[in-house]
C-alpha atoms as a PDB file:
ATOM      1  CA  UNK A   1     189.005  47.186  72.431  1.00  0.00           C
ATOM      2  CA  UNK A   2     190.797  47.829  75.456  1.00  0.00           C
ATOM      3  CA  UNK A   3     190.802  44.976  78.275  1.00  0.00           C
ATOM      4  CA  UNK A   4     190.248  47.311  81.718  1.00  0.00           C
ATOM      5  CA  UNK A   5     189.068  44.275  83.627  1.00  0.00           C
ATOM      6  CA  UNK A   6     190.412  44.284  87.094  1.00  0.00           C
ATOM      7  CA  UNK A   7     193.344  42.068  88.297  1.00  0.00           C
ATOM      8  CA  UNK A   8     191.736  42.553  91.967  1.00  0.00           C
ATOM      9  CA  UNK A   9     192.652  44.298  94.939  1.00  0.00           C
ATOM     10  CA  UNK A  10     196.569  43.336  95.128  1.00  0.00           C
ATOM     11  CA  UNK A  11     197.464  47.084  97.108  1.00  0.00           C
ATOM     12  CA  UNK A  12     195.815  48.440 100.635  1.00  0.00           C
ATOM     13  CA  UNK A  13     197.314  51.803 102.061  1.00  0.00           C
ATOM     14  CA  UNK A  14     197.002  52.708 105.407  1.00  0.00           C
ATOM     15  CA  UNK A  15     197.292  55.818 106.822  1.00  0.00           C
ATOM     16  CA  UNK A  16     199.353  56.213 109.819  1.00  0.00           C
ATOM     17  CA  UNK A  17     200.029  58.521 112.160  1.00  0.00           C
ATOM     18  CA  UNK A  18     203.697  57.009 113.989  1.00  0.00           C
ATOM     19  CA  UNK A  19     204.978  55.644 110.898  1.00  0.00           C
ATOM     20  CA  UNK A  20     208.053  53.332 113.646  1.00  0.00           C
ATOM     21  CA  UNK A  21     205.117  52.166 116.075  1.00  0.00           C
ATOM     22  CA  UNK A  22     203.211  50.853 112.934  1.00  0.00           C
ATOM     23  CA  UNK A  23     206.022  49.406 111.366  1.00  0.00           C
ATOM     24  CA  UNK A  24     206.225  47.069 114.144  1.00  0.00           C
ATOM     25  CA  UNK A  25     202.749  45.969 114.558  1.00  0.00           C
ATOM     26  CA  UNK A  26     202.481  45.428 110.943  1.00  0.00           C
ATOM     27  CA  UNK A  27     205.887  43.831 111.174  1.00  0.00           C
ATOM     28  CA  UNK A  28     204.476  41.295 113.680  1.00  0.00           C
ATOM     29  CA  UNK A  29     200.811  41.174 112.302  1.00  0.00           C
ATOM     30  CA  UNK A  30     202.432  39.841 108.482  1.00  0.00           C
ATOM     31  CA  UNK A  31     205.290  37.720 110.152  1.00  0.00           C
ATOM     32  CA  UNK A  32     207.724  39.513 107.809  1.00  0.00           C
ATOM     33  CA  UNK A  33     209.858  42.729 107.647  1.00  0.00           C
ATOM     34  CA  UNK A  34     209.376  45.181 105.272  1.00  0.00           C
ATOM     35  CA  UNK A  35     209.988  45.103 101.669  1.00  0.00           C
ATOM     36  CA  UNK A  36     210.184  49.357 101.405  1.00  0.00           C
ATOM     37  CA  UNK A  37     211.457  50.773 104.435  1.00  0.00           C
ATOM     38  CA  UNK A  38     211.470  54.788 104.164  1.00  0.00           C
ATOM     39  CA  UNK A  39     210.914  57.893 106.399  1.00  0.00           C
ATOM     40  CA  UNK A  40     207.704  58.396 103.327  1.00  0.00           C
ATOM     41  CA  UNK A  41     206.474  54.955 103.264  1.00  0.00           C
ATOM     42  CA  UNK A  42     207.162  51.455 105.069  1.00  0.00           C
ATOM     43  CA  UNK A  43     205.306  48.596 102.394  1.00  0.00           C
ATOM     44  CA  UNK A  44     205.418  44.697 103.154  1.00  0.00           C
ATOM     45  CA  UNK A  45     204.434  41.853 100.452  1.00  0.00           C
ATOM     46  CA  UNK A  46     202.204  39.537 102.196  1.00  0.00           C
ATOM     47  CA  UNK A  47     200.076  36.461 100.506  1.00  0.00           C
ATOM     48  CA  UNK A  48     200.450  37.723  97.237  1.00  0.00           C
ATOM     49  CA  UNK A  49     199.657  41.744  98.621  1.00  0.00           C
ATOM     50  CA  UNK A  50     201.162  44.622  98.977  1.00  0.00           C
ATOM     51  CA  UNK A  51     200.069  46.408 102.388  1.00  0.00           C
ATOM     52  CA  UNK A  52     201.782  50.420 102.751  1.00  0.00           C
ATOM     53  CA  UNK A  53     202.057  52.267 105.587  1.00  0.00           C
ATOM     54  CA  UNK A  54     201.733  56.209 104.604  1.00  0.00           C
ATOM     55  CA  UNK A  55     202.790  58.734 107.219  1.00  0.00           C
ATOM     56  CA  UNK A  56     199.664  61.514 107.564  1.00  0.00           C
ATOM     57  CA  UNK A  57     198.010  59.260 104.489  1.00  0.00           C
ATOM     58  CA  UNK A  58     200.189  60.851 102.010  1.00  0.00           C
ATOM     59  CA  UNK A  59     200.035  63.847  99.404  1.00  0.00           C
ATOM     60  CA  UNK A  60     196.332  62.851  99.190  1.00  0.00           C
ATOM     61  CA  UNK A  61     195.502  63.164 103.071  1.00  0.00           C
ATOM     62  CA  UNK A  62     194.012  59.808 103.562  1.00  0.00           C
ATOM     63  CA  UNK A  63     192.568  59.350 106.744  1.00  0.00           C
ATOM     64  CA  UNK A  64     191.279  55.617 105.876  1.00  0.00           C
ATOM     65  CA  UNK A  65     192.734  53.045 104.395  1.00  0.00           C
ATOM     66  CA  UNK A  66     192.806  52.642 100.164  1.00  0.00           C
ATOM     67  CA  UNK A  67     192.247  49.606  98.445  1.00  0.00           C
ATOM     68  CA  UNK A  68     193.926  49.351  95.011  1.00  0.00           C
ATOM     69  CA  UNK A  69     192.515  47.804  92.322  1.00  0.00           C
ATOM     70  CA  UNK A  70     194.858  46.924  89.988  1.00  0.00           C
ATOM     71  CA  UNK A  71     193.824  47.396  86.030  1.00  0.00           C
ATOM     72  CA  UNK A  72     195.997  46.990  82.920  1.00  0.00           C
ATOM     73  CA  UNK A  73     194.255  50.244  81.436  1.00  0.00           C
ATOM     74  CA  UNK A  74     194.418  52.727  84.030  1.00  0.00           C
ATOM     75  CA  UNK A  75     192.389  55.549  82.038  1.00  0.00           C
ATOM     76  CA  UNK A  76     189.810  53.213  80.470  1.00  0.00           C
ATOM     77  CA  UNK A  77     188.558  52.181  83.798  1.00  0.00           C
ATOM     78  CA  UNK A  78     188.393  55.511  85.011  1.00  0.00           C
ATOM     79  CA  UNK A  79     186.179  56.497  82.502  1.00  0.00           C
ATOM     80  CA  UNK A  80     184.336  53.674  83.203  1.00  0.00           C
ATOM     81  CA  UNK A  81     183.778  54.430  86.961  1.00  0.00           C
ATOM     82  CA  UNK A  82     183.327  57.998  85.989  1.00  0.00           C
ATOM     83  CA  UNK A  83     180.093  57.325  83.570  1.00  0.00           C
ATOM     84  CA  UNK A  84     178.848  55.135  86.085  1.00  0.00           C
ATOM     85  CA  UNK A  85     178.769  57.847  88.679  1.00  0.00           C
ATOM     86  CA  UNK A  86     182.583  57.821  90.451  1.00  0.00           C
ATOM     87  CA  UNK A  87     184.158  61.263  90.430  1.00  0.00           C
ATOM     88  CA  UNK A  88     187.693  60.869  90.114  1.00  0.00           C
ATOM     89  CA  UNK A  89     189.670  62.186  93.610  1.00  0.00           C
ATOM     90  CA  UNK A  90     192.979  61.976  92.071  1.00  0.00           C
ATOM     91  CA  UNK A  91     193.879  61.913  88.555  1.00  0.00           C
ATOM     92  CA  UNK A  92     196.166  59.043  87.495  1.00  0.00           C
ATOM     93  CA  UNK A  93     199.932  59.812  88.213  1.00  0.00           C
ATOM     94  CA  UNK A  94     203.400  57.980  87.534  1.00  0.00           C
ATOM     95  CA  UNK A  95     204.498  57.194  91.001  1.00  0.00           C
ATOM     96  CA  UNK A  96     207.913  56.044  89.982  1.00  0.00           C
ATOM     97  CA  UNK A  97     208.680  53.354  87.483  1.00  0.00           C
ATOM     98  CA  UNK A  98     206.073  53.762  85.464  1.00  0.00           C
ATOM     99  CA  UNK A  99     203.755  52.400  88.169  1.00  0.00           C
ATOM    100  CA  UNK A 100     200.052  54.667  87.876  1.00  0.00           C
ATOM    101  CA  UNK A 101     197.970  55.039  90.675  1.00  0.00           C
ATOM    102  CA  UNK A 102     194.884  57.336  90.659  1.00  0.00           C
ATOM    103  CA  UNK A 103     191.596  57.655  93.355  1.00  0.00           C
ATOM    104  CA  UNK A 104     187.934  58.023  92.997  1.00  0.00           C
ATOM    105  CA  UNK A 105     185.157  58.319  95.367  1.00  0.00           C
ATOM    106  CA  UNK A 106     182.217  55.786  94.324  1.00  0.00           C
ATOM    107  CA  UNK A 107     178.302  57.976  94.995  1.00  0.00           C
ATOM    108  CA  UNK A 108     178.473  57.300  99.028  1.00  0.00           C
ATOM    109  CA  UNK A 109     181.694  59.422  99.203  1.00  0.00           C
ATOM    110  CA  UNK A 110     184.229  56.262  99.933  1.00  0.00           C
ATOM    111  CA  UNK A 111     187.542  56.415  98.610  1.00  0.00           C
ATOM    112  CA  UNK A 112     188.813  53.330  96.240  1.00  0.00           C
ATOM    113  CA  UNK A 113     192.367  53.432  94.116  1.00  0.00           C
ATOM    114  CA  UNK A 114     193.059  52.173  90.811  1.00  0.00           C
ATOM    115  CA  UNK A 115     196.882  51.039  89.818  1.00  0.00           C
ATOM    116  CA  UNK A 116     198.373  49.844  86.920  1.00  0.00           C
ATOM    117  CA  UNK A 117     202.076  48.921  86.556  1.00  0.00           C
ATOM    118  CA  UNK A 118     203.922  49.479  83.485  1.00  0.00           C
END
C-alpha cells in the first residue's frame, strides 16, 4: 500500500502582479532575501516554508494564492481527492528536478496544490 499521507502545507504561491514591488515587501515581511530570484518567479524559505512569488499567477492563471500540500505519492492522493469529489485543475507535472506539482479545486470551487519532490 502506498503511504499518500500529507507532509503538510510546506509551499504557498502568490500571484503577483509587479513581480520587483513584491519582492521587496516580501523581502521585508520574511526578514530574508530571496532564495530564487528570476524574471518567472522570486521564492524565499521562511520557518521551514517555501513562499513564491508568480508574475500573472503563472501558466495556470492564479489569481489567489495556492497552498501546497506536499505528499510522497503525488497520483495516489489525487485519486484520493478525486473520489472524494475534487476535480483535478492541473494534472501533475515535473517542474524541474523531478519536483511534481499538480492543482485541484475541492466542491466550493477553491484552488489547493499537491507537490511531491523526487
Amino acid at each position: 500500500m502506498t503511504d499518500s499521507s500529507t507532509q503538510g502545507i510546506k509551499t504557498v504561491l502568490h500571484p503577483v502582479s509587479d513581480l520587483d514591488a513584491a519582492k521587496a515587501v516580501y523581502t521585508a515581511l520574511l526578514g530574508a532575501e530571496p532564495t530564487a530570484d528570476s524574471p518567472y518567479y522570486v521564492g524565499f524559505d521562511a520557518a521551514g516554508q517555501h513562499i513564491g512569488l508568480v508574475p500573472g499567477g503563472g501558466a495556470e492563471g492564479a489569481t489567489s494564492p495556492v497552498t501546497y500540500w506536499h505528499v510522497p505519492d503525488i497520483e495516489a492522493k489525487l485519486s484520493e481527492v478525486t473520489a472524494a469529489g475534487g476535480k483535478v485543475k492541473e494534472p501533475a507535472h515535473d517542474v524541474g528536478g523531478g519536483r511534481l506539482v499538480a492543482t485541484f479545486t475541492d466542491p466550493d470551487g477553491n484552488v489547493l496544490g499537491l507537490l511531491q519532490d523526487s
